[in-house]
Protein backbone atom coordinates (compact mmCIF):
# COMPACT_ATOMS: atom_id res chain seq x y z
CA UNK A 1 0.00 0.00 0.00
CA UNK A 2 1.26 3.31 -1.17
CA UNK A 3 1.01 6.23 1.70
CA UNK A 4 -0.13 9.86 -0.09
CA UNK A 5 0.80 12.88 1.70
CA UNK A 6 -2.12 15.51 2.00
CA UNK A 7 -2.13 18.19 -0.74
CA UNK A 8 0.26 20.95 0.62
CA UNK A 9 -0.05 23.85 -1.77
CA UNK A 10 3.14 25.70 -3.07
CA UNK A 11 3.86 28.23 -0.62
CA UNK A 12 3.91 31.10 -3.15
CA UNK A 13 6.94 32.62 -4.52
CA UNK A 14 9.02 35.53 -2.63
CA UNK A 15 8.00 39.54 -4.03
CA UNK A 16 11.21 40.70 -3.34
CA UNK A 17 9.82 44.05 -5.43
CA UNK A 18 6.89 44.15 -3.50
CA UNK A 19 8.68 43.57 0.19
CA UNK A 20 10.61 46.70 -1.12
CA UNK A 21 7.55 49.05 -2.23
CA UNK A 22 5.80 48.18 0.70
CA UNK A 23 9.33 49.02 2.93
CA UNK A 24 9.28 52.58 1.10
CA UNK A 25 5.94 52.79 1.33
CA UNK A 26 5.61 52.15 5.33
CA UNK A 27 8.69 54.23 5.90
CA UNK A 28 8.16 57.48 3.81
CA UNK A 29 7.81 60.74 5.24
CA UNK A 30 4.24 62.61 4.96
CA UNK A 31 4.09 65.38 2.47
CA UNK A 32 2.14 68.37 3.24
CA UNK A 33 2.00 71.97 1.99
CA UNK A 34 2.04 75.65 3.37
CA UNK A 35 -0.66 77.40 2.67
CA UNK A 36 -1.59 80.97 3.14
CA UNK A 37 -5.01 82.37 2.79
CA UNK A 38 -6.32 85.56 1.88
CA UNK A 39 -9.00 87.32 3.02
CA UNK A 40 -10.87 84.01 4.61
CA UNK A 41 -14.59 84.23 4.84
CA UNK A 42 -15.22 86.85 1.91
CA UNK A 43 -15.98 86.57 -1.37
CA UNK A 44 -12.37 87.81 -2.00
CA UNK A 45 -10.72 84.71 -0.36
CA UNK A 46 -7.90 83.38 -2.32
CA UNK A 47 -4.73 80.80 -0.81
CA UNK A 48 -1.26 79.81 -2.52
CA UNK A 49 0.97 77.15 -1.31
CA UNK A 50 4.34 78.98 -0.59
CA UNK A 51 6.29 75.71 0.84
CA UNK A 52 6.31 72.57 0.67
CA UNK A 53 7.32 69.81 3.80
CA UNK A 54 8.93 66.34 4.97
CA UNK A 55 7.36 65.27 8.14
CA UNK A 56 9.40 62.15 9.77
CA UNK A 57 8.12 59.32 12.02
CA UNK A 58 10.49 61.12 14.82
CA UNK A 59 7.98 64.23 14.23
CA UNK A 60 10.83 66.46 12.80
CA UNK A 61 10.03 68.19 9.66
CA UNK A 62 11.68 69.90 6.93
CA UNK A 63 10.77 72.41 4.25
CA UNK A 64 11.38 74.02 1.51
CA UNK A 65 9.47 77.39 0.22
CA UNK A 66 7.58 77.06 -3.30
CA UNK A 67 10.50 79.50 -5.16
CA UNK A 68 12.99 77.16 -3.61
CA UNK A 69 15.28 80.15 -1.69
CA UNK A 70 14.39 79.22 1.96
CA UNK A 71 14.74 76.02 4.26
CA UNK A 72 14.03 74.99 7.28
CA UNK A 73 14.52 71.99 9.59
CA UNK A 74 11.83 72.07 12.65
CA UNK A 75 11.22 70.00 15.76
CA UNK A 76 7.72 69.64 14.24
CA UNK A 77 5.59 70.49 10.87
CA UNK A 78 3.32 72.91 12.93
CA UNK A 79 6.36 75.37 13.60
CA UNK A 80 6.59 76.68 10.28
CA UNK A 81 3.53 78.02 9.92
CA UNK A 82 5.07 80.84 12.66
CA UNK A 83 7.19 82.06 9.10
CA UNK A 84 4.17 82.70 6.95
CA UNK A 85 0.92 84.50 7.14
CA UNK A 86 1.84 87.69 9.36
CA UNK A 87 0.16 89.98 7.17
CA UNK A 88 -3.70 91.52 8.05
CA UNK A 89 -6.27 89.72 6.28
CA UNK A 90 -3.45 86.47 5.77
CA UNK A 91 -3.48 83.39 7.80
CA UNK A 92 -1.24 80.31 7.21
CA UNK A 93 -1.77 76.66 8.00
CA UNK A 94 -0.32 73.11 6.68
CA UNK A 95 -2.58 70.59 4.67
CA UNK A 96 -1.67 67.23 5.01
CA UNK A 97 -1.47 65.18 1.11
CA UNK A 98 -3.50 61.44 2.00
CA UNK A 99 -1.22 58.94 2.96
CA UNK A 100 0.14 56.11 0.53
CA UNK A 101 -2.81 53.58 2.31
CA UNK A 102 -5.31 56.12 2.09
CA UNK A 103 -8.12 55.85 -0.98
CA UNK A 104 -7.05 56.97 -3.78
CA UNK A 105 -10.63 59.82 -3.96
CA UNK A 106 -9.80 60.78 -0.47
CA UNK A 107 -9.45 64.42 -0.16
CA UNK A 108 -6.61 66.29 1.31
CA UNK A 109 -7.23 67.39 4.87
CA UNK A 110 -6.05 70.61 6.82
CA UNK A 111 -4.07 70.57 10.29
């Protein structure tokens, strides 16, 4: 009599591509922008993004402003806004881009 071992499927073959997008992908930084907005609450209201940030897993941030001339390196993405919007009638504040898990329709969100 001939013993059969029970059907053990092929485990399936190793992503090594796919172990490395999702290592990027877990470990990238979260992109937001700085915005500043005009004249909030009127019909007049306008916004431009003037910088653009890195925010770490540590909480650190850095940034870079839209024309490219000014960095900084903060203890946290919140600090910046400190550099923008000091005008009357101009306030600034960060918006967060979705993160890589996040629906693909899902709308930026403000901090």
């Amino acid at each position: 009599m001939t013993t059969v071992s029970p059907h053990c499927p092929a485990p399936e073959p190793f992503d090594f591509a796919r172990e490395v997008y999702e290592l990027v992908r877990d470990t990238a930084p979260r992109l937001f922008a700085v915005v500043e907005e005009y004249r909030v609450g009127t019909e007049d209201a306008d916004a431009v993004v003037v910088a653009w940030g890195l925010a770490h897993a540590d909480g650190a941030a850095e940034v870079i402003s839209a024309e490219g001339h000014r960095r900084w390196q903060l203890t946290a993405a919140e600090n910046v806004v400190r550099f923008f919007g000091r005008a009357e009638d101009l306030s600034a504040r960060l918006v967060w881009l979705a993160g890589p898990d996040a629906d693909a329709r899902t709308e930026a969100y403000a901090a």
